[in-house]
C-alpha atoms as a PDB file:
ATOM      1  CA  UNK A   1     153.662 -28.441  10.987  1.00  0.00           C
ATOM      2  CA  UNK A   2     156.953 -28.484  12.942  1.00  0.00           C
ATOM      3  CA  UNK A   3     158.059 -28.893  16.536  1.00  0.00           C
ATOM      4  CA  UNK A   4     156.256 -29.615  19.799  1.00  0.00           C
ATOM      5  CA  UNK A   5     155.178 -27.707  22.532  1.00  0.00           C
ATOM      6  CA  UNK A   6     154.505 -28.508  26.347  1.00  0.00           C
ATOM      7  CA  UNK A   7     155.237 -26.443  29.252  1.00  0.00           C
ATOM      8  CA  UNK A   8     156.542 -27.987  32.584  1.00  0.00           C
ATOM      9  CA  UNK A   9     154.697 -25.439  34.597  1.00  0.00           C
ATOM     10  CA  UNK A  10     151.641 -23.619  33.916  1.00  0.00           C
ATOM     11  CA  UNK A  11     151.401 -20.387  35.084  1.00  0.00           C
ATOM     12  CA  UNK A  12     148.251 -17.930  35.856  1.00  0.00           C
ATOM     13  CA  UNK A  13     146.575 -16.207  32.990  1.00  0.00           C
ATOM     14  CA  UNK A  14     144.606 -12.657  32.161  1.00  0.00           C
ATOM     15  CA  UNK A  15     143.016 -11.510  29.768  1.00  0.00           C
ATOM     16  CA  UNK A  16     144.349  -8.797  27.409  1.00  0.00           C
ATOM     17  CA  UNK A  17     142.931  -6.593  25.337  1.00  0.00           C
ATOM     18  CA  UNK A  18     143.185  -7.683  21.533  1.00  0.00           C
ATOM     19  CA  UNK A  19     142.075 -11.288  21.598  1.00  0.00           C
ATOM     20  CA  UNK A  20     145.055 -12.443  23.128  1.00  0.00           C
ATOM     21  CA  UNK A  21     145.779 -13.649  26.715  1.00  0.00           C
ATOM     22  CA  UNK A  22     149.227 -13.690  28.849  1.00  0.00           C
ATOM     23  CA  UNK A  23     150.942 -15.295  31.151  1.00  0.00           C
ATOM     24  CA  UNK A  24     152.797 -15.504  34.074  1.00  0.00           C
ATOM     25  CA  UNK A  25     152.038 -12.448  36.435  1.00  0.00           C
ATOM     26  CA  UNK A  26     153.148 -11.406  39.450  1.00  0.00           C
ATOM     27  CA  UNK A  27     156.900 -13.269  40.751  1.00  0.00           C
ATOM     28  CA  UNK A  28     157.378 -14.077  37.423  1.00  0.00           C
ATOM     29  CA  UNK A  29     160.684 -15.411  36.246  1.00  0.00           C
ATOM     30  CA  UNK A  30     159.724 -15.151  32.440  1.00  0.00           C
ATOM     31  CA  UNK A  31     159.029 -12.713  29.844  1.00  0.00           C
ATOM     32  CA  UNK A  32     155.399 -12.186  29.252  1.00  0.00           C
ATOM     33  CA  UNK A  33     153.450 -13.069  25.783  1.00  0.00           C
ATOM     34  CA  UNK A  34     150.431 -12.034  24.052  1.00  0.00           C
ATOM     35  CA  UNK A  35     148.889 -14.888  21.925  1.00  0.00           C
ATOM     36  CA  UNK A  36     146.266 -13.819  19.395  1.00  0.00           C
ATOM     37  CA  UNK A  37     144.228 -15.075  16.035  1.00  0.00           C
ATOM     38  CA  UNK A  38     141.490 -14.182  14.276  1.00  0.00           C
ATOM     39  CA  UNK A  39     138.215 -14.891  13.162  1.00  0.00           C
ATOM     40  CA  UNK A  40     138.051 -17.331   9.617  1.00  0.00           C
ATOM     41  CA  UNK A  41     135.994 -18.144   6.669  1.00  0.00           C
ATOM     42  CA  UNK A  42     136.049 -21.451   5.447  1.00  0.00           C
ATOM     43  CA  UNK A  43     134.305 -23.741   3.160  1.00  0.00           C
ATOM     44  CA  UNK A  44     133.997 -27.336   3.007  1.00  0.00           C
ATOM     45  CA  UNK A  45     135.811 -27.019  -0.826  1.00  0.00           C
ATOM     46  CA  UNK A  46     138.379 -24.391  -0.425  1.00  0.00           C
ATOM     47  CA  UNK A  47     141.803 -23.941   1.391  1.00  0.00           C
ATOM     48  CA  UNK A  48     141.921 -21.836   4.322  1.00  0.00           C
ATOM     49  CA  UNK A  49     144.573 -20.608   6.985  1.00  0.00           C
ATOM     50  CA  UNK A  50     144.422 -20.614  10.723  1.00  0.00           C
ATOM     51  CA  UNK A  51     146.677 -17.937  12.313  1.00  0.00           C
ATOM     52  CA  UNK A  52     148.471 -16.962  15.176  1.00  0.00           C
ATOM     53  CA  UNK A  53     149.948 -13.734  16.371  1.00  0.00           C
ATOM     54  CA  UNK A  54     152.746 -14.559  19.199  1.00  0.00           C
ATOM     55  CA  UNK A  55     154.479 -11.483  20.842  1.00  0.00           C
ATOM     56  CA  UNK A  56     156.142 -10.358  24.171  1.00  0.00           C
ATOM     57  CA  UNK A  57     155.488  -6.891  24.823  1.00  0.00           C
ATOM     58  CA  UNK A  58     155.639  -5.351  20.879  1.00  0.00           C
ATOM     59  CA  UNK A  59     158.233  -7.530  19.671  1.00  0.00           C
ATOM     60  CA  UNK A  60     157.460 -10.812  17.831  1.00  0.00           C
ATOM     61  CA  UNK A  61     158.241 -14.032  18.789  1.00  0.00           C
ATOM     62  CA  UNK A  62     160.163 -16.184  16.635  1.00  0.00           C
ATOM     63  CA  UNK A  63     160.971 -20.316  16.412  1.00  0.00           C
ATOM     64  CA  UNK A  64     158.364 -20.789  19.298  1.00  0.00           C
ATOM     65  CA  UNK A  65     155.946 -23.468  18.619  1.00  0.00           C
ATOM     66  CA  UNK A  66     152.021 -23.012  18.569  1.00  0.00           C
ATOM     67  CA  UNK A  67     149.744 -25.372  18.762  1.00  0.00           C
ATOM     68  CA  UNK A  68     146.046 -24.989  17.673  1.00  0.00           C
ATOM     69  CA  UNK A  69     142.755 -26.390  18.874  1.00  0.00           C
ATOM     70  CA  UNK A  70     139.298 -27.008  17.217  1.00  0.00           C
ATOM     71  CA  UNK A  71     136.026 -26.462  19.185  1.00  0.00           C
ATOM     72  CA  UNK A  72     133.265 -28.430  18.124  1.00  0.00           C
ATOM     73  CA  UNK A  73     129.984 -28.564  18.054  1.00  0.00           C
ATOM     74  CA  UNK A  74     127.828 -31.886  18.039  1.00  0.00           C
ATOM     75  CA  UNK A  75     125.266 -31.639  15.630  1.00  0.00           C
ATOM     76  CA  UNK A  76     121.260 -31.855  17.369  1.00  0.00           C
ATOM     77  CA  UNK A  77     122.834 -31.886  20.769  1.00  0.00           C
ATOM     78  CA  UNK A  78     124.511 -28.607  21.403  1.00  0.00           C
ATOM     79  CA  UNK A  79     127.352 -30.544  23.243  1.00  0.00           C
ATOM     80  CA  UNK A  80     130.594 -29.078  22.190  1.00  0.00           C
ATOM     81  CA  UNK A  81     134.649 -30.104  22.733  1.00  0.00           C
ATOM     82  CA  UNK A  82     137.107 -29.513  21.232  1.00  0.00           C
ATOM     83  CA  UNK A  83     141.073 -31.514  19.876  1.00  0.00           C
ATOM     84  CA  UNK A  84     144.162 -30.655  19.098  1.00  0.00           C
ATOM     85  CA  UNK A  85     144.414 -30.053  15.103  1.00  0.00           C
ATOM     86  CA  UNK A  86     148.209 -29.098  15.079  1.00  0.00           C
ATOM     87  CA  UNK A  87     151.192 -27.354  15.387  1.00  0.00           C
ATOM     88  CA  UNK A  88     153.694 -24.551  13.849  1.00  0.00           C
ATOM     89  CA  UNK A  89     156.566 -22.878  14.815  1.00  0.00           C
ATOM     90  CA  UNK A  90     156.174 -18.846  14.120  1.00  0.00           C
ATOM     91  CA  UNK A  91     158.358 -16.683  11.953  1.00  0.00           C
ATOM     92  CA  UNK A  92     160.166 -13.942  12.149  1.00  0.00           C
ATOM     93  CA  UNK A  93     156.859 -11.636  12.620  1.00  0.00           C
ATOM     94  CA  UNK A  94     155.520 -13.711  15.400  1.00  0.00           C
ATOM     95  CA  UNK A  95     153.026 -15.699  12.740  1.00  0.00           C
ATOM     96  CA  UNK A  96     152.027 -18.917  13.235  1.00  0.00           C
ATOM     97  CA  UNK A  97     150.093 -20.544  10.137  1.00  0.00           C
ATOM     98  CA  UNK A  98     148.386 -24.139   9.309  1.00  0.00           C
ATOM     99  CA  UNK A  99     146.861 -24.081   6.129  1.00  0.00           C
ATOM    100  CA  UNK A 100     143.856 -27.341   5.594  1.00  0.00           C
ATOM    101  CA  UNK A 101     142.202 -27.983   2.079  1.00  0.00           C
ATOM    102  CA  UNK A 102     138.968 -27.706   3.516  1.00  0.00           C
ATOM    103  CA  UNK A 103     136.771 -27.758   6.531  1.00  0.00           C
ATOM    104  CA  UNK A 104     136.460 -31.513   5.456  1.00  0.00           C
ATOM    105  CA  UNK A 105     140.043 -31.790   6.861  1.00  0.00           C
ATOM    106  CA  UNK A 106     139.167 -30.676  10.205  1.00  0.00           C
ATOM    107  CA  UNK A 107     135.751 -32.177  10.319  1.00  0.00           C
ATOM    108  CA  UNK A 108     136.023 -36.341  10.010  1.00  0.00           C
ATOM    109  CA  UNK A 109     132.744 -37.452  11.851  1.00  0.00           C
ATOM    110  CA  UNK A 110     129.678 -36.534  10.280  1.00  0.00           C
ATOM    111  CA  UNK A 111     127.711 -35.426  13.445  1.00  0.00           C
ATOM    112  CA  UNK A 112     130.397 -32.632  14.244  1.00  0.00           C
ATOM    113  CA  UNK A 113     130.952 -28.775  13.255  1.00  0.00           C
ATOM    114  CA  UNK A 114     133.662 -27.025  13.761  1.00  0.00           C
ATOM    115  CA  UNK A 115     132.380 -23.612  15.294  1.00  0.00           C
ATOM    116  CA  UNK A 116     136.063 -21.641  16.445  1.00  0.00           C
ATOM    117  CA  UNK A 117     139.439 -22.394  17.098  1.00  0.00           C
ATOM    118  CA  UNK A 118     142.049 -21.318  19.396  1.00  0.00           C
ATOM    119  CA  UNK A 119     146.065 -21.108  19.939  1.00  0.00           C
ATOM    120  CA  UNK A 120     148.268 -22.444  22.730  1.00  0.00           C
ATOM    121  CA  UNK A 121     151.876 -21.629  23.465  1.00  0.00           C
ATOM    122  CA  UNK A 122     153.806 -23.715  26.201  1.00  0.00           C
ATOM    123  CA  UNK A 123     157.313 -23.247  26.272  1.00  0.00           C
ATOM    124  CA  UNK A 124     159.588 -25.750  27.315  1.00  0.00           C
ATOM    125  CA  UNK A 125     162.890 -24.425  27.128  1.00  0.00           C
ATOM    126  CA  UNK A 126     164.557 -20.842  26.107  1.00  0.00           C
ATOM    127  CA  UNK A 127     164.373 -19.248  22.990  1.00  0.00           C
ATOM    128  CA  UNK A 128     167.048 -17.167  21.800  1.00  0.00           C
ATOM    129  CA  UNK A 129     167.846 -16.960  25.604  1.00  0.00           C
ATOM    130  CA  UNK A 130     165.065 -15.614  26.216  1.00  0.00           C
ATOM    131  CA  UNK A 131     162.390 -17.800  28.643  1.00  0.00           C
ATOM    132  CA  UNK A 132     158.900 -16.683  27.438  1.00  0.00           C
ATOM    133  CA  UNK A 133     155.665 -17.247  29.486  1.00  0.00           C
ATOM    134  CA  UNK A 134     153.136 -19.291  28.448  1.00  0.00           C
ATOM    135  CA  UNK A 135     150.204 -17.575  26.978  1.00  0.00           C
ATOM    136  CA  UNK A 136     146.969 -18.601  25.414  1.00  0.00           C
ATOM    137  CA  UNK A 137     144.415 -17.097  22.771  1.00  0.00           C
ATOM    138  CA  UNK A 138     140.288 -16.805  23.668  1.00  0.00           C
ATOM    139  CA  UNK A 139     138.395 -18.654  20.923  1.00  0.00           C
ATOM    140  CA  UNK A 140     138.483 -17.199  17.443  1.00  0.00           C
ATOM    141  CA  UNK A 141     135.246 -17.855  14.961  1.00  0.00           C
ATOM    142  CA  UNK A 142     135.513 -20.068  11.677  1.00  0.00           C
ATOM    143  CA  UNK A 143     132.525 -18.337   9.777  1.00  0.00           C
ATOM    144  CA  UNK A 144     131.298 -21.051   7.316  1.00  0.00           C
ATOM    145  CA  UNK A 145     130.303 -20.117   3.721  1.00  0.00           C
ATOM    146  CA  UNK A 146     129.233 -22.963   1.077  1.00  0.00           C
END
């Protein structure tokens, strides 16, 4: 996990098509982005991989950094929230990855499940000259399997 992320500005958001939401409409002064990920199975004994999909129109992104988020469910309750679990910088395709040993990794109190996850992208500065728009992804499922 590499780099940080945080936008000075946050700009309006809608929704896109393929799990993925932009930024930055209307008098924009930055490039639009699609942020997107996909639905996981994970165990609480086996490596798994979150991903992240980061492109502006249907080029990849590279060397921007993603962060990723873990919504939670509180066992008995039905309360749910949600943290930061970390961060990763994408490659040349766009692709963002953190890879945990387990759902153990993500899930340190014993009254919480995580249920989905989600990706962030706030740029702070230029990349490659290029000033990208802040984008975010709608929640993706982490299927559990024992």
């Amino acid at each position: 996990m590499t780099g940080t992320g945080s936008a000075l500005t946050r700009c309006g958001v809608a929704a896109t098509v393929l799990l993925g939401i932009t930024g930055c409409r209307g008098g924009k002064s930055c490039t639009d982005t699609t942020l997107a990920v996909a639905a996981v199975t994970a165990s609480s004994s086996a490596p798994f991989v979150l991903e992240a999909n980061l492109s502006a129109g249907s080029r990849p992104v590279a060397d921007a950094t993603i962060s990723f988020y873990a919504k939670t469910t509180a066992a008995g309750s039905g309360s749910s929230g949600g943290s930061r679990i970390g961060k990763a910088a994408t490659d040349g395709g766009g692709r963002a990855r953190l890879t945990f040993s387990s759902l153990k990794d993500l899930e340190p109190l014993r009254d919480e499940r995580v249920t989905a996850y989600e990706a962030e992208f706030r740029p702070l500065n230029r990349i490659g000259g290029t000033l990208y728009c802040a984008s975010s992804s709608p929640d993706a499922e982490i299927r559990r399997v024992r």
